[in-house]
N, C-alpha and C. Protein backbone atom coordinates (compact mmCIF):
# COMPACT_ATOMS: atom_id res chain seq x y z
N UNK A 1 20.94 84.74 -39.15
CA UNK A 1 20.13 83.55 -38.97
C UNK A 1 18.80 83.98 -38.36
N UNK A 2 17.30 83.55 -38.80
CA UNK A 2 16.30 83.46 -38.47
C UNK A 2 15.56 82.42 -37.84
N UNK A 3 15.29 82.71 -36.53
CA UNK A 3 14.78 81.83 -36.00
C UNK A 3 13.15 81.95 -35.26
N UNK A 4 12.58 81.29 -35.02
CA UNK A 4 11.09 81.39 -34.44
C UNK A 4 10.87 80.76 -33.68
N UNK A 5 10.18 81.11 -32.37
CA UNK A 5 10.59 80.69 -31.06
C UNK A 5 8.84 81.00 -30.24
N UNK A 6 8.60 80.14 -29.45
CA UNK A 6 7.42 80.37 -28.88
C UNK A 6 7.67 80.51 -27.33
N UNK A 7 6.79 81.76 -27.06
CA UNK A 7 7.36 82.38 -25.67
C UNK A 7 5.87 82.53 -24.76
N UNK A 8 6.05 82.12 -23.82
CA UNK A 8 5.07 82.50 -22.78
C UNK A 8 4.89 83.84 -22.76
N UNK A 9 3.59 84.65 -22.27
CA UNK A 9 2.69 85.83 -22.51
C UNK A 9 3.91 86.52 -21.59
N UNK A 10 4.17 86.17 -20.13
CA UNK A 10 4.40 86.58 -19.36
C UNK A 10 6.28 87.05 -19.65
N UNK A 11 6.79 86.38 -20.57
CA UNK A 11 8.05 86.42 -21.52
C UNK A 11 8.12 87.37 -22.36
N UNK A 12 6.95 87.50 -23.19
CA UNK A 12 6.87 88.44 -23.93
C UNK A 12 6.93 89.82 -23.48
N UNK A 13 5.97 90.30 -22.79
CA UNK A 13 5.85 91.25 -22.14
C UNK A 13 7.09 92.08 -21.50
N UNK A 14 7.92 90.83 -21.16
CA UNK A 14 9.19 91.09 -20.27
C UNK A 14 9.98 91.61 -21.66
N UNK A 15 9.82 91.31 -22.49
CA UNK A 15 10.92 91.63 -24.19
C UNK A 15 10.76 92.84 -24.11
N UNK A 16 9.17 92.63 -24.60
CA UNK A 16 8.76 94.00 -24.68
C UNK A 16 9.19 95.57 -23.88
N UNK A 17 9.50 95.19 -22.63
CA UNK A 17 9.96 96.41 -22.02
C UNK A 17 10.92 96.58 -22.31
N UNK A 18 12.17 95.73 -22.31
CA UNK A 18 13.60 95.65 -22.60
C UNK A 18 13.65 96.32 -24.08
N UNK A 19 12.91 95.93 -24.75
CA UNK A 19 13.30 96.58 -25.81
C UNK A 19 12.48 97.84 -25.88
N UNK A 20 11.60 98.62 -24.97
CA UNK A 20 11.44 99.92 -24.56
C UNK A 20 12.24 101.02 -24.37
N UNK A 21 13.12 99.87 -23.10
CA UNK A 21 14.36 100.76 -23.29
C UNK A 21 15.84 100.40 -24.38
N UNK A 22 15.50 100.08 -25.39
CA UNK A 22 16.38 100.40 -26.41
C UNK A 22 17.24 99.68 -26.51
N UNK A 23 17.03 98.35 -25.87
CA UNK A 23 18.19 97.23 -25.80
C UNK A 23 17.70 95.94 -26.77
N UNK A 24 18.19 95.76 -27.87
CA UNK A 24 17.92 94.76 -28.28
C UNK A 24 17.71 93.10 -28.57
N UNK A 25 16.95 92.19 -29.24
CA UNK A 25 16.85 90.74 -28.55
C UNK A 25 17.92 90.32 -29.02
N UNK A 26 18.63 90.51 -29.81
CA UNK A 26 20.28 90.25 -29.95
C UNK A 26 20.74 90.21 -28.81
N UNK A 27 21.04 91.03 -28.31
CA UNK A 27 21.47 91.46 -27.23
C UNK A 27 21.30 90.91 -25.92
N UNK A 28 19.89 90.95 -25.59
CA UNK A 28 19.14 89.91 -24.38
C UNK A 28 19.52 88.42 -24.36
N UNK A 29 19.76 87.91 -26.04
CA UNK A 29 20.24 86.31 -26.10
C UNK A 29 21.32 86.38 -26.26
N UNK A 30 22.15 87.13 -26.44
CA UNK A 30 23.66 86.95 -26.32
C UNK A 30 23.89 87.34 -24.77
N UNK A 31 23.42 87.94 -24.18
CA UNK A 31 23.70 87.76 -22.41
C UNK A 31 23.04 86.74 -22.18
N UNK A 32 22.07 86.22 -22.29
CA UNK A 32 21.30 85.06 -21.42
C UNK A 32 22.44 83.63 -21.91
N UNK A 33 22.92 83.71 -23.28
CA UNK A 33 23.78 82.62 -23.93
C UNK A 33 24.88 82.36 -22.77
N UNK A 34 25.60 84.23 -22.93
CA UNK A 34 26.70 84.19 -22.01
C UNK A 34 26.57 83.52 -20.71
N UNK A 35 25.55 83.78 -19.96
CA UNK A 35 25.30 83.43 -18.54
C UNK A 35 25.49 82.20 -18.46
N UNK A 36 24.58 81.19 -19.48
CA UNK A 36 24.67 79.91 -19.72
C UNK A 36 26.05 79.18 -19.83
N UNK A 37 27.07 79.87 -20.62
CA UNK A 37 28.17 79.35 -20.78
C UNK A 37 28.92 79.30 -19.67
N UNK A 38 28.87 80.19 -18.83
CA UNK A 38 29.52 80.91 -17.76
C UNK A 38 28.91 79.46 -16.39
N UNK A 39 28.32 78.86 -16.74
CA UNK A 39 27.82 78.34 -15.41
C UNK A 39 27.93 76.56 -15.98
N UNK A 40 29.14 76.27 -17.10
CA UNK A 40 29.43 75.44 -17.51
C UNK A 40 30.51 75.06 -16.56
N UNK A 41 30.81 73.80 -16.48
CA UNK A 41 31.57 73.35 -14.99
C UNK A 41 33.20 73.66 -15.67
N UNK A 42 33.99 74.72 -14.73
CA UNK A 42 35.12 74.69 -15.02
C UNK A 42 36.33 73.91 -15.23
N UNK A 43 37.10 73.84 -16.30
CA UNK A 43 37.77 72.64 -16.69
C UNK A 43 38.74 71.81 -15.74
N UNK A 44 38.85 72.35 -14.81
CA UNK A 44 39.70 71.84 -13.33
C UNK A 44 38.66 70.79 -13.14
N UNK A 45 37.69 70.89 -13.21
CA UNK A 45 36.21 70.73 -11.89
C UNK A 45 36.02 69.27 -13.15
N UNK A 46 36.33 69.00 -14.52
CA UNK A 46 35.89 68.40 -14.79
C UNK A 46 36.99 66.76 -14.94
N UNK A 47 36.29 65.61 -15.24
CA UNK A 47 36.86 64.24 -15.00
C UNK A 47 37.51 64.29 -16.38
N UNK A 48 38.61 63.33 -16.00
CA UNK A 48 39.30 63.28 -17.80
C UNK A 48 38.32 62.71 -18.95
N UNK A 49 37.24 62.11 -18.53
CA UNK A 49 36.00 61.31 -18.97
C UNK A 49 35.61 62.80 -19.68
N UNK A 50 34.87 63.72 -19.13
CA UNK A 50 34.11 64.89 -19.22
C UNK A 50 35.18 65.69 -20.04
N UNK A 51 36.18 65.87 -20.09
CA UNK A 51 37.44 66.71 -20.79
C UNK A 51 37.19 65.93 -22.00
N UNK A 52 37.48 64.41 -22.25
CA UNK A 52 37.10 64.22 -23.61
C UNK A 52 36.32 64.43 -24.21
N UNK A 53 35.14 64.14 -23.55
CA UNK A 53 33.46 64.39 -24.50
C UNK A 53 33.43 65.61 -24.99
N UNK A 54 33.96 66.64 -23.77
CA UNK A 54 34.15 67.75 -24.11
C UNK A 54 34.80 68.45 -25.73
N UNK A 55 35.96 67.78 -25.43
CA UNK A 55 37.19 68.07 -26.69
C UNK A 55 36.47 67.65 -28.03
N UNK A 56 35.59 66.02 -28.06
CA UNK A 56 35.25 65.45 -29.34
C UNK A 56 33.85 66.02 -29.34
N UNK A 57 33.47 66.97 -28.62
CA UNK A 57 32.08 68.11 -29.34
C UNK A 57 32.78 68.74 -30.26
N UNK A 58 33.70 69.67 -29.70
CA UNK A 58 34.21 71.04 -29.57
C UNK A 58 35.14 70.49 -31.16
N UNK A 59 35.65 69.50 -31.39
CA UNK A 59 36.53 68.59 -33.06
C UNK A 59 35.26 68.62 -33.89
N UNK A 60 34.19 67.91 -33.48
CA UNK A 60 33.08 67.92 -34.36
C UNK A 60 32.19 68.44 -35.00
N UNK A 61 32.39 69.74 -34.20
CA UNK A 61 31.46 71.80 -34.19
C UNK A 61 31.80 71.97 -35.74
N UNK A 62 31.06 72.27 -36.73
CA UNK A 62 31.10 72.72 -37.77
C UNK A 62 31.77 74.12 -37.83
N UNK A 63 33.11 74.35 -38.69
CA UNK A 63 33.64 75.98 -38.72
C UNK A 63 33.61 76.39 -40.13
N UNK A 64 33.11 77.59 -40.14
CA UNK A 64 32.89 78.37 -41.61
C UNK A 64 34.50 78.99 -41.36
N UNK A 65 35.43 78.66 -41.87
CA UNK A 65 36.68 79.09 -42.05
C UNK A 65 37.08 79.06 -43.61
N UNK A 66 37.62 80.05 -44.33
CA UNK A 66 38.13 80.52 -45.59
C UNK A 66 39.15 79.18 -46.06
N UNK A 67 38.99 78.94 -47.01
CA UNK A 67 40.42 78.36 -47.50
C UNK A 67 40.96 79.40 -47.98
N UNK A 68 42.22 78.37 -47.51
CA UNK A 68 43.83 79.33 -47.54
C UNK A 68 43.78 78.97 -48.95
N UNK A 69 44.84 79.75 -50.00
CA UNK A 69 45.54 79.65 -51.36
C UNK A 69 46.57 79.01 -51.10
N UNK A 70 46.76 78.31 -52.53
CA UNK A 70 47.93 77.68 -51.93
C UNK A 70 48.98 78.39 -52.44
N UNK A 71 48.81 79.85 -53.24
CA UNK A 71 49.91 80.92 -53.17
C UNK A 71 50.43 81.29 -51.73
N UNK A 72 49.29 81.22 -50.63
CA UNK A 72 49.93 81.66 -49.58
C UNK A 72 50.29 81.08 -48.49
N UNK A 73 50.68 79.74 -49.08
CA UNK A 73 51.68 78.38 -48.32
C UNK A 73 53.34 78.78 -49.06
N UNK A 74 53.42 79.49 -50.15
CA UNK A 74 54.55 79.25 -50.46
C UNK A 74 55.79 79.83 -49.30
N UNK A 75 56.92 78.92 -49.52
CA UNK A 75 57.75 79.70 -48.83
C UNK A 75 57.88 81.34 -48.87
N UNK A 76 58.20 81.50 -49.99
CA UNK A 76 58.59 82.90 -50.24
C UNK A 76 57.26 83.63 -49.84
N UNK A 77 56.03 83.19 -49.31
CA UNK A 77 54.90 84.60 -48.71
C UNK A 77 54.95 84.32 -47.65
N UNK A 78 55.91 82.74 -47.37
CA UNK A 78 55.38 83.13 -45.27
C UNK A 78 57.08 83.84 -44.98
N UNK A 79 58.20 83.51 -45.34
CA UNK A 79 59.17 84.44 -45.47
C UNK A 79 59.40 85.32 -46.23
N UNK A 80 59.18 86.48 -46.56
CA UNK A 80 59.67 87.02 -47.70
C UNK A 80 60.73 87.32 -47.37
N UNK A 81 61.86 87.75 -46.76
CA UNK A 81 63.19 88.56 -46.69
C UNK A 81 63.86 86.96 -47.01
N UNK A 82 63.95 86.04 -47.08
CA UNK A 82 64.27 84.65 -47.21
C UNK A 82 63.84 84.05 -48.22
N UNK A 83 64.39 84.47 -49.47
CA UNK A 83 64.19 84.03 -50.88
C UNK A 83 65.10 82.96 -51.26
């Protein structure tokens, strides 16, 4: 995915070194992501209110998942020794 993003001078600059030393912006936004997630209120900490909203994001999140065949619903491929 390609994205384009407008960064303060003083931002840039900061990339720029990081990726001096050989660390890439992949990399920089997948830690800064992580951090972010990480400082999401833990599920103890949250109201059964906040647990739902939560749950009906997390149902609604678009997933690129394969369809299954429906060769490999048959009995005989999820048991085979059980013909």
């Amino acid at each position: 995915m390609q994205i384009t993003i407008d960064i303060e001078p003083k931002t840039y600059s900061l990339l720029q070194k990081v990726q001096e030393k050989g660390v890439s912006l992949d990399e920089v936004l997948r830690e800064a992501l992580d951090k972010l997630e990480d400082e999401e209120p833990r599920q103890e900490q949250l109201t059964i209110e906040q647990r739902i909203e939560q749950f009906n994001k997390w149902a609604r999140t678009p997933r690129d998942l394969p369809d299954i065949p429906d060769e490999a619903l048959r009995r005989e491929n999820i048991y085979p020794d059980r013909s």
